[in-house]
N, C-alpha and C. Protein backbone atom coordinates (compact mmCIF):
# COMPACT_ATOMS: atom_id res chain seq x y z
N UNK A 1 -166.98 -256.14 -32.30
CA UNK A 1 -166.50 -257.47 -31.97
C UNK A 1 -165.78 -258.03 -33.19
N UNK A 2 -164.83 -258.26 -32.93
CA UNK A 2 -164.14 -259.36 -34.15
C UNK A 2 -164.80 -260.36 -34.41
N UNK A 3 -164.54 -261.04 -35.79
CA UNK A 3 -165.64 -261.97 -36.23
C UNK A 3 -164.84 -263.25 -36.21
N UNK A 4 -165.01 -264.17 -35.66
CA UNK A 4 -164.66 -265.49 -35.79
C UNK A 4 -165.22 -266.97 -36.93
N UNK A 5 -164.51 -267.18 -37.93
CA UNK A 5 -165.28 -268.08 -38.63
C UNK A 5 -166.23 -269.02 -37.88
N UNK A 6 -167.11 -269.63 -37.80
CA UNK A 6 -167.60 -270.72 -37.37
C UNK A 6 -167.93 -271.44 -38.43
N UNK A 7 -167.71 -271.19 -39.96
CA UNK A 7 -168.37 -271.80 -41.22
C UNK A 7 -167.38 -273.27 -41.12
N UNK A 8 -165.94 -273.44 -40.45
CA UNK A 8 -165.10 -274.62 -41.19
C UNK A 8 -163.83 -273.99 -39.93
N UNK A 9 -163.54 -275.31 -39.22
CA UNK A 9 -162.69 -275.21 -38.52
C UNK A 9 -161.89 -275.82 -39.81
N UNK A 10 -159.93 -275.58 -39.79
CA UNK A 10 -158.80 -275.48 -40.50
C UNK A 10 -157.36 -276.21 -39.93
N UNK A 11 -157.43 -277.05 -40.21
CA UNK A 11 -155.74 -277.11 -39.86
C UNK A 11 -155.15 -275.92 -40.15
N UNK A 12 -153.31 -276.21 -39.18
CA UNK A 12 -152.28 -274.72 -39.55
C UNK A 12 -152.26 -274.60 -40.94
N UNK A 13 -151.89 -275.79 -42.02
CA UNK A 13 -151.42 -275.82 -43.21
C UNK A 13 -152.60 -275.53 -44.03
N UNK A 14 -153.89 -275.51 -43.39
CA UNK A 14 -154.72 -275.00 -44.67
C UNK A 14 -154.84 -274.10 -43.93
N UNK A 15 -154.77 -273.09 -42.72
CA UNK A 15 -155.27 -271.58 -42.66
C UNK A 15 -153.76 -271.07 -43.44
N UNK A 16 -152.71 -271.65 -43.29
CA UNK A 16 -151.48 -270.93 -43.92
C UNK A 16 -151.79 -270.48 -45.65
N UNK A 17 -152.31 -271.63 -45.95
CA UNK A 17 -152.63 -271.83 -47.77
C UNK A 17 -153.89 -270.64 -47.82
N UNK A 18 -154.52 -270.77 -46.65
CA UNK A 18 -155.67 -270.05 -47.16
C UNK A 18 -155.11 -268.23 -47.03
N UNK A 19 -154.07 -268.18 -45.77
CA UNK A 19 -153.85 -266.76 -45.67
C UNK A 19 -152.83 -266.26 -46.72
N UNK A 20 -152.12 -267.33 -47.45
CA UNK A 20 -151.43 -266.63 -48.14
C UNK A 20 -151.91 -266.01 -49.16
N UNK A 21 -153.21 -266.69 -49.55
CA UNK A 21 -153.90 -266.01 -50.66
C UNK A 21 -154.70 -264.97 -50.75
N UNK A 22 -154.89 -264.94 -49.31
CA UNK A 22 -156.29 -263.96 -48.83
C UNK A 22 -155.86 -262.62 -49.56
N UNK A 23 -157.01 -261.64 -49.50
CA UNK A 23 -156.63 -260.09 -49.74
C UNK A 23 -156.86 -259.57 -48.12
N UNK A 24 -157.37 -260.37 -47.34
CA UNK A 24 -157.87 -259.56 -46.04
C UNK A 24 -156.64 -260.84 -44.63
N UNK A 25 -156.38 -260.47 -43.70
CA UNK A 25 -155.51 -261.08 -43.12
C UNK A 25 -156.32 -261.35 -41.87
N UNK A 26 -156.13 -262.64 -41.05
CA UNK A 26 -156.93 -263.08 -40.35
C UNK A 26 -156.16 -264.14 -39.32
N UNK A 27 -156.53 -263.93 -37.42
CA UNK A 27 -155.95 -264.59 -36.42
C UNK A 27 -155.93 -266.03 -37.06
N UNK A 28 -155.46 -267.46 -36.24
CA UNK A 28 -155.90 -268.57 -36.41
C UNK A 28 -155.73 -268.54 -34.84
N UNK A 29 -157.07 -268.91 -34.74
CA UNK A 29 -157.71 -269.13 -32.84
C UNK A 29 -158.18 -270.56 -33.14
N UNK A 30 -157.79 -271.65 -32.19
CA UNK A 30 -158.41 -272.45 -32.43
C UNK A 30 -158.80 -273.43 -33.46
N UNK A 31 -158.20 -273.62 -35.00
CA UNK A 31 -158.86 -273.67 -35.84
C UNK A 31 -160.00 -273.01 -36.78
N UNK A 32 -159.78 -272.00 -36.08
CA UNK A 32 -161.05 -270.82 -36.70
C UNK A 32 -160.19 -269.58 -37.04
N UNK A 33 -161.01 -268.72 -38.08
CA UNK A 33 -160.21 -268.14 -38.81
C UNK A 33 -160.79 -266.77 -37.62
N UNK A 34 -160.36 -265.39 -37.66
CA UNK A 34 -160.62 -264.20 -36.75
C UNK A 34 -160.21 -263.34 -37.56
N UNK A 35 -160.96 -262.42 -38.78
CA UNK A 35 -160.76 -261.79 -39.86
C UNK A 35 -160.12 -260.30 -39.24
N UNK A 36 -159.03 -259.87 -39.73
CA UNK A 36 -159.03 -258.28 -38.78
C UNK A 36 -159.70 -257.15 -39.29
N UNK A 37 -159.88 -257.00 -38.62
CA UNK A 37 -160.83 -255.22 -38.76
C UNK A 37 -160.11 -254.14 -39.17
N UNK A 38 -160.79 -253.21 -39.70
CA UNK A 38 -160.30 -251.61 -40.82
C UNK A 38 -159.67 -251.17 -38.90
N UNK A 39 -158.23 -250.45 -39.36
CA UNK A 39 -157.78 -249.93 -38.38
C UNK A 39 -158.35 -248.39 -38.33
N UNK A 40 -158.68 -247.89 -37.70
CA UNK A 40 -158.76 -245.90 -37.38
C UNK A 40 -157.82 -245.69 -37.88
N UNK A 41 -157.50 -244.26 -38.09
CA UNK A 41 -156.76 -243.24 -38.29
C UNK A 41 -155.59 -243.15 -37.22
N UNK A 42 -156.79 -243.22 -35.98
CA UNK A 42 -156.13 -243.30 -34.76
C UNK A 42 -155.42 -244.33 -34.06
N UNK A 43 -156.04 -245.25 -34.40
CA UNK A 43 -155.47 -246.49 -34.16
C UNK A 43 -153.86 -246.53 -34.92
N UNK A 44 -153.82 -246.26 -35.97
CA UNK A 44 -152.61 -246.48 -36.96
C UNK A 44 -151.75 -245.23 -36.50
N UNK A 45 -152.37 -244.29 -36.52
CA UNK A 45 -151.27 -243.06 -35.74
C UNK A 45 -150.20 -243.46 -34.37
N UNK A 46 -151.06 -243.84 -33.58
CA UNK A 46 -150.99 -244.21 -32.47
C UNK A 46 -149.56 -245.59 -32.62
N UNK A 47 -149.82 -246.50 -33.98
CA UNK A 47 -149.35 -247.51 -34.20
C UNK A 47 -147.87 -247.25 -34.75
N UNK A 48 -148.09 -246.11 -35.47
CA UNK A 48 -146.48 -245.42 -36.33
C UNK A 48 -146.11 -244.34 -35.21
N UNK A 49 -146.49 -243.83 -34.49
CA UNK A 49 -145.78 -243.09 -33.73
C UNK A 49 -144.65 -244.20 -32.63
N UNK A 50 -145.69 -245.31 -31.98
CA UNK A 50 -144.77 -246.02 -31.14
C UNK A 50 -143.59 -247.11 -32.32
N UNK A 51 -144.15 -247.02 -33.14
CA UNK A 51 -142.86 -247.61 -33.88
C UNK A 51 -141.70 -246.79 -34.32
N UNK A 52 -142.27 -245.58 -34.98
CA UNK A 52 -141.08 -244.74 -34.64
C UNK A 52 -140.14 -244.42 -33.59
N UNK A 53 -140.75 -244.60 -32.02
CA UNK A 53 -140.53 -244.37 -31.06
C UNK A 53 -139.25 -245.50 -31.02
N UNK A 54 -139.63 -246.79 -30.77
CA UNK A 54 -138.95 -247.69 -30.77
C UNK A 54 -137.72 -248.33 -31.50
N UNK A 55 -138.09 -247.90 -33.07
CA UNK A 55 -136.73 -247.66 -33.20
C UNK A 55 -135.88 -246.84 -33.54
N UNK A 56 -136.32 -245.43 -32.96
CA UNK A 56 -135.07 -244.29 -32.38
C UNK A 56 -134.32 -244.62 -31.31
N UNK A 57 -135.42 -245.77 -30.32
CA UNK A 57 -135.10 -246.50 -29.04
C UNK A 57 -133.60 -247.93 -29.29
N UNK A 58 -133.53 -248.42 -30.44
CA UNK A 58 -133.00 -249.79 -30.87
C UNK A 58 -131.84 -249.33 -31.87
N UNK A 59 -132.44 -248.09 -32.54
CA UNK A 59 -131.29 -247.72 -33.31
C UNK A 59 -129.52 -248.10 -33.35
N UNK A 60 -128.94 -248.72 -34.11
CA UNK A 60 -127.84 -249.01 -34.27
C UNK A 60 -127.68 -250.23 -32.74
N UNK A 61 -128.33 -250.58 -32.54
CA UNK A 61 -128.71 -252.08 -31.36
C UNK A 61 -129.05 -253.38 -32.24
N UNK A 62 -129.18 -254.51 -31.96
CA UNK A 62 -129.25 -255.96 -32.63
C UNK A 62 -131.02 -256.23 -32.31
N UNK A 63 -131.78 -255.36 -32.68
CA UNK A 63 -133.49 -255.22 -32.63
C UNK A 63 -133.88 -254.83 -34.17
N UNK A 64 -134.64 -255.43 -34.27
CA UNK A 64 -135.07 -255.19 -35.54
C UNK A 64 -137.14 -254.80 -34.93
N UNK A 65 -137.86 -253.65 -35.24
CA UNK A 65 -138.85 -253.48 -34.88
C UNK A 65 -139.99 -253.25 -36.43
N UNK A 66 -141.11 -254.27 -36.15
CA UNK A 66 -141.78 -254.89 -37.17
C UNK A 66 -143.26 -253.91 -36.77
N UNK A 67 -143.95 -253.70 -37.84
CA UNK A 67 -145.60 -253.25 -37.85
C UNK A 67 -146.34 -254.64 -37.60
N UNK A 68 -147.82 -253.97 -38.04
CA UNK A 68 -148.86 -254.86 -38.32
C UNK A 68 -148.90 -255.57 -39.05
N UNK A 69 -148.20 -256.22 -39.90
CA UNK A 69 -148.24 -257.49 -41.10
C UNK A 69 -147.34 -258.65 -40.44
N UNK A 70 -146.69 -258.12 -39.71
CA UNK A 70 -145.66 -259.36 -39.08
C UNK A 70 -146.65 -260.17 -37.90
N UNK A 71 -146.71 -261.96 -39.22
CA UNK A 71 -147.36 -262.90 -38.17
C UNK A 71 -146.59 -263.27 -37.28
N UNK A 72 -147.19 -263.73 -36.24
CA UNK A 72 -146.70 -264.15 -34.78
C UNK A 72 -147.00 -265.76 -34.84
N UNK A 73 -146.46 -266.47 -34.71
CA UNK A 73 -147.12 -267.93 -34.31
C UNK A 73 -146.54 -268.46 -32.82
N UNK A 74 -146.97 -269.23 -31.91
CA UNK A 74 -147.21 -269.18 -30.20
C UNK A 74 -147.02 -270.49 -30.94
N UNK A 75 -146.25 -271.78 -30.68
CA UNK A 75 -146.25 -273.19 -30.61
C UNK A 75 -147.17 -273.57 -29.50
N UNK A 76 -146.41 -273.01 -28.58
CA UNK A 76 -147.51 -273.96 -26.81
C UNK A 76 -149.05 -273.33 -27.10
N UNK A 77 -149.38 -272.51 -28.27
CA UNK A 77 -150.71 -272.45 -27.98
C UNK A 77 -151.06 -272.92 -29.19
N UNK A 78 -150.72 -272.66 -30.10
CA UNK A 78 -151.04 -273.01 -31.61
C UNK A 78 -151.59 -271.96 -32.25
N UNK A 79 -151.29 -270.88 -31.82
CA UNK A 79 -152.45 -269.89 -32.75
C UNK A 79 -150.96 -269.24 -33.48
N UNK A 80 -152.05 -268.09 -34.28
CA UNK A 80 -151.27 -267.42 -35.19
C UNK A 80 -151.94 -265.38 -34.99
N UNK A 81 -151.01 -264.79 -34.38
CA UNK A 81 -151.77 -263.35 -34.26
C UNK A 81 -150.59 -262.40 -35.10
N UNK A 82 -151.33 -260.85 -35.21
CA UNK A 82 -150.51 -259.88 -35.97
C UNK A 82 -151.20 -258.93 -35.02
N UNK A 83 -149.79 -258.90 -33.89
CA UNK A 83 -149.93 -257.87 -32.97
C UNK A 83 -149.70 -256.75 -33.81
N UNK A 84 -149.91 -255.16 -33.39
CA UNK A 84 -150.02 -254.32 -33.98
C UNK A 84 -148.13 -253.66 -33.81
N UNK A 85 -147.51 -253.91 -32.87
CA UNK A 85 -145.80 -253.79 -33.12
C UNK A 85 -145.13 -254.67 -32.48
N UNK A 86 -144.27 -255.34 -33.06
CA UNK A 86 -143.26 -256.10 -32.46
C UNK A 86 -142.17 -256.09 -32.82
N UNK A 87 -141.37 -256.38 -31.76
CA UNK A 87 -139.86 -255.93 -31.56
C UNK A 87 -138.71 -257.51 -31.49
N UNK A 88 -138.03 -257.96 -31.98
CA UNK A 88 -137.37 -259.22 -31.83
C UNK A 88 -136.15 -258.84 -31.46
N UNK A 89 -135.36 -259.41 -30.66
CA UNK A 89 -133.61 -258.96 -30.12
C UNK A 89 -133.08 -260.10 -30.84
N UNK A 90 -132.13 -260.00 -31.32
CA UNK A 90 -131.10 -260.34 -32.01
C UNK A 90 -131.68 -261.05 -33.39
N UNK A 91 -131.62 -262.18 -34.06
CA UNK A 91 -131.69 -262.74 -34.88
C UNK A 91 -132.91 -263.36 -35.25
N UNK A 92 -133.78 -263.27 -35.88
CA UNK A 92 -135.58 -263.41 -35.67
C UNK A 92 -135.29 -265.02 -35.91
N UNK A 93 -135.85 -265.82 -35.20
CA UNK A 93 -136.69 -267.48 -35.73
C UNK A 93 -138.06 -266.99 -36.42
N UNK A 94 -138.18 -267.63 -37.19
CA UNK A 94 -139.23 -267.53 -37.90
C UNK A 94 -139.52 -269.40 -38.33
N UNK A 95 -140.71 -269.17 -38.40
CA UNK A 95 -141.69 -270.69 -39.60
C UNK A 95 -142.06 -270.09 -40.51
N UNK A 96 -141.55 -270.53 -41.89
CA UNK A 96 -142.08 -270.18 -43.07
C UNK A 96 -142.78 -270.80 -43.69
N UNK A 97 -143.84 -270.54 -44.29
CA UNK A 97 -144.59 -271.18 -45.10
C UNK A 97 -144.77 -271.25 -46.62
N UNK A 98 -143.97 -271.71 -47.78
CA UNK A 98 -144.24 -271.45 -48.91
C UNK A 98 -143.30 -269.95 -49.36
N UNK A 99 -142.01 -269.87 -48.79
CA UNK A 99 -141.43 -268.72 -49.22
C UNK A 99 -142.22 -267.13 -48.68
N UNK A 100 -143.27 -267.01 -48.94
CA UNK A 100 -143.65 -265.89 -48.78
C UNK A 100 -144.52 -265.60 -47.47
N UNK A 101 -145.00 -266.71 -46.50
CA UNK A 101 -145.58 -266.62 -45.21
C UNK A 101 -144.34 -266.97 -44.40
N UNK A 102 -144.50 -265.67 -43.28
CA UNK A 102 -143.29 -265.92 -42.65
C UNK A 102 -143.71 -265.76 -41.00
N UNK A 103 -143.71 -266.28 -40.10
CA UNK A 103 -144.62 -265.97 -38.86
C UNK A 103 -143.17 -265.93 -37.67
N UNK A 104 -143.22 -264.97 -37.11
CA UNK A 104 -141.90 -264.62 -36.02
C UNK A 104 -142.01 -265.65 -34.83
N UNK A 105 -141.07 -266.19 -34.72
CA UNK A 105 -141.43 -267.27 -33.18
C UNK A 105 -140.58 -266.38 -31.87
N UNK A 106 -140.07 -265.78 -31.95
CA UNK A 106 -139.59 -265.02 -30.93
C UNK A 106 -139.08 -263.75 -30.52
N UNK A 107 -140.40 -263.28 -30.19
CA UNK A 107 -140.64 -261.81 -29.75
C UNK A 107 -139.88 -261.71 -28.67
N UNK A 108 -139.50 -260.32 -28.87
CA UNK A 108 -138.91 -259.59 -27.24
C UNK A 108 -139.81 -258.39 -27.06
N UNK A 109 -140.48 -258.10 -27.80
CA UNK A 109 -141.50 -257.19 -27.44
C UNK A 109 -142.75 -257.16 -28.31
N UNK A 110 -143.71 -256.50 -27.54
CA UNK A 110 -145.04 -256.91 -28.30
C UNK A 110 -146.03 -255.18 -27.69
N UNK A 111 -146.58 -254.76 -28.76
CA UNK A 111 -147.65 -253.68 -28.42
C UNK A 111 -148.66 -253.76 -29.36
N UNK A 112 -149.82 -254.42 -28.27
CA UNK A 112 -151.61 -253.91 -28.52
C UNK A 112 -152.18 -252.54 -28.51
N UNK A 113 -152.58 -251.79 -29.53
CA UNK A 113 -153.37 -250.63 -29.33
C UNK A 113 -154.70 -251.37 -29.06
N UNK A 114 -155.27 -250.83 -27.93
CA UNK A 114 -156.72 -250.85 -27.71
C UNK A 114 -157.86 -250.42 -28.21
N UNK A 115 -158.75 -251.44 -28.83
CA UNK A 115 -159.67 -251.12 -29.15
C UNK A 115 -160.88 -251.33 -28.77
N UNK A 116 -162.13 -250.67 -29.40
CA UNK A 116 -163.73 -251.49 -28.72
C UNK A 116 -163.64 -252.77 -28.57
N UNK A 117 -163.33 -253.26 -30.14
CA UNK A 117 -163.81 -254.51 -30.05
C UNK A 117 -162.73 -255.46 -30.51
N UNK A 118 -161.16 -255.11 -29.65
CA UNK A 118 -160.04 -256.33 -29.07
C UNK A 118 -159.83 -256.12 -27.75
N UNK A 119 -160.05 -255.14 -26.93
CA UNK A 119 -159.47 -254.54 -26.00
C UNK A 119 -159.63 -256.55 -24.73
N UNK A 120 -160.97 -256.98 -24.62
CA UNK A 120 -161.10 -257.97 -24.19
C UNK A 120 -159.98 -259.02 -24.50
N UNK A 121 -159.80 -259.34 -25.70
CA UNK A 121 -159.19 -260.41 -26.38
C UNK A 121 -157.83 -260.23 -26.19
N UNK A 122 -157.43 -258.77 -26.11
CA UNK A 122 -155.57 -258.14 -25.38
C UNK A 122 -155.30 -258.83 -24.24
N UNK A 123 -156.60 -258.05 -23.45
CA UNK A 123 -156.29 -258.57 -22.29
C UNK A 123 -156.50 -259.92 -21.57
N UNK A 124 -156.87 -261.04 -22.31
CA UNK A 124 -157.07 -262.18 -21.90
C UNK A 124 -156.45 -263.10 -22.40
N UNK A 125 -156.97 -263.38 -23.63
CA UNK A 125 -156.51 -264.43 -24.84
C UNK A 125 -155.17 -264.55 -24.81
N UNK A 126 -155.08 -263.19 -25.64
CA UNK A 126 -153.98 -262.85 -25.91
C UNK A 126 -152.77 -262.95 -24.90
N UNK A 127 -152.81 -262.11 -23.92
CA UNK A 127 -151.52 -262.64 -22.99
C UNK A 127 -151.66 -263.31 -22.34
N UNK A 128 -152.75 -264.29 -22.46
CA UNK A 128 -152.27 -265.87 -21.62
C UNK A 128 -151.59 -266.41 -22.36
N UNK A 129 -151.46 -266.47 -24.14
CA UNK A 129 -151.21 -267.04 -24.98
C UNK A 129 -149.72 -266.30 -24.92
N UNK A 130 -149.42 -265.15 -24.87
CA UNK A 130 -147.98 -264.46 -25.34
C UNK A 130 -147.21 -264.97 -23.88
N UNK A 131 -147.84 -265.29 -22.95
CA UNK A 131 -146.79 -265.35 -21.87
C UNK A 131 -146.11 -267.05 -21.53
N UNK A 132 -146.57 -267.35 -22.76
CA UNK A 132 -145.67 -268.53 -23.19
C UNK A 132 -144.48 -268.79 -23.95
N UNK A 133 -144.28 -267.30 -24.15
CA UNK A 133 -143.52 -267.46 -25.34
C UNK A 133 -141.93 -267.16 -24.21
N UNK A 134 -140.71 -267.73 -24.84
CA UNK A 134 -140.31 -267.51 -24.05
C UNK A 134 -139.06 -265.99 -23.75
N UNK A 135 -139.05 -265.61 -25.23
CA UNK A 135 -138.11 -264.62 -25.11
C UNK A 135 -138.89 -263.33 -25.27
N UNK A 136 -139.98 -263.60 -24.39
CA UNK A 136 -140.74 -262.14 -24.95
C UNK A 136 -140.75 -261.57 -23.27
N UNK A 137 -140.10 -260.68 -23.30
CA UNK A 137 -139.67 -259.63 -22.31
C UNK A 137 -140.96 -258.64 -21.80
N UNK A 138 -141.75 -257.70 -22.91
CA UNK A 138 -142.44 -256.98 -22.74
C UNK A 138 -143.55 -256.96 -23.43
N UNK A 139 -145.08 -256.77 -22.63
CA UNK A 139 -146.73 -257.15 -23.76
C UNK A 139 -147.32 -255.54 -22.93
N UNK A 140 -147.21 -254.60 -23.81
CA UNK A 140 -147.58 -253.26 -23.43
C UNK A 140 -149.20 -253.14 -24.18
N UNK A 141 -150.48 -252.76 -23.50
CA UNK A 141 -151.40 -252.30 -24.16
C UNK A 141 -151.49 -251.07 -24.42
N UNK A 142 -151.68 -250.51 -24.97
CA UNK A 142 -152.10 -249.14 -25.53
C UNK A 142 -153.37 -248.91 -25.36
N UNK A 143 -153.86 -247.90 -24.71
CA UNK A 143 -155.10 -246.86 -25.00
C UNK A 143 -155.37 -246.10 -25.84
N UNK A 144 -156.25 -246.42 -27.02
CA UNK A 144 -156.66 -245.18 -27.81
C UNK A 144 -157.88 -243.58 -27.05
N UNK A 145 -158.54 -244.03 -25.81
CA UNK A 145 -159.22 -243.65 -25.09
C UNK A 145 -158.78 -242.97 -24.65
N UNK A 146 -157.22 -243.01 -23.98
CA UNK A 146 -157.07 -242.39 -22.74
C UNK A 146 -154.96 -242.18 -22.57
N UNK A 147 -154.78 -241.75 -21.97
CA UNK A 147 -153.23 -241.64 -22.05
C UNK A 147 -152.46 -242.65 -20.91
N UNK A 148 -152.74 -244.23 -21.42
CA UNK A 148 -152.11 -244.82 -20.08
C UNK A 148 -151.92 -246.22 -21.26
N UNK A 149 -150.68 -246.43 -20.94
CA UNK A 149 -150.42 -248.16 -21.32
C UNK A 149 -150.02 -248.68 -20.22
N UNK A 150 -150.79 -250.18 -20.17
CA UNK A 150 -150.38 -251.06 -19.17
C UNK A 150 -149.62 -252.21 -19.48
């Protein structure tokens, strides 16, 4: 299970202050911080193969395709996530924070690898929250289990 602070709910501007400093990187749900977890082997394989994939897919196209460090921020929801790949078409919007926090506001694509303990939070949280966004085209999950994305 992912761990959710309950010690100190945060405004955006102090989880921003607080993540820029962090050594460990963490959702903002709610005002609560959601620390991320050591990825597998598999998990990260799984994570560089579809990024490779994607941009052999975008190559010499107006897509630029991002890993796991690229924050996401959702306005209509207020949170802040670092899907595991995302893809932006044409020219990224971004909110910056302090020069060096930079959070993407408009995805055209988005991929969750599945895990024990997000696989729930993919499929709920998460794309109730992503299907607000408005230029985001595609929210693919990944199976580390099994050979099927939905």
């Amino acid at each position: 299970m992912t761990l959710v602070s309950q010690r100190k709910k945060y405004s955006e501007t102090e989880y921003l202050a607080f993540e820029n400093k962090s050594k460990y990187r963490h959702e903002f749900i709610n005002g609560f911080l959601r620390r991320m977890r050591y990825a597998s082997h598999n998990h990260e394989t799984i994570v560089a193969n579809i990024i490779a994939m994607l941009w052999q897919t975008f190559i010499d196209q107006d897509y630029t395709v991002l890993g796991s460090n690229r924050l996401i921020y959702v306005p209509d929801c207020e949170k802040y996530y670092y899907p595991d790949v995302t893809v932006v078409k044409g020219k990224s919007n971004c909110k910056e924070f302090k020069g060096k926090m930079v959070a993407t506001l408009n995805p055209y694509l988005i991929v969750e690898v599945l895990t024990e303990s997000t696989s729930d939070i993919d499929r709920s949280e998460k794309l109730e929250c992503y299907q607000k966004i408005d230029s985001l085209q595609y929210y693919f999950l990944v199976s580390q289990d099994s050979k099927n994305i939905h």
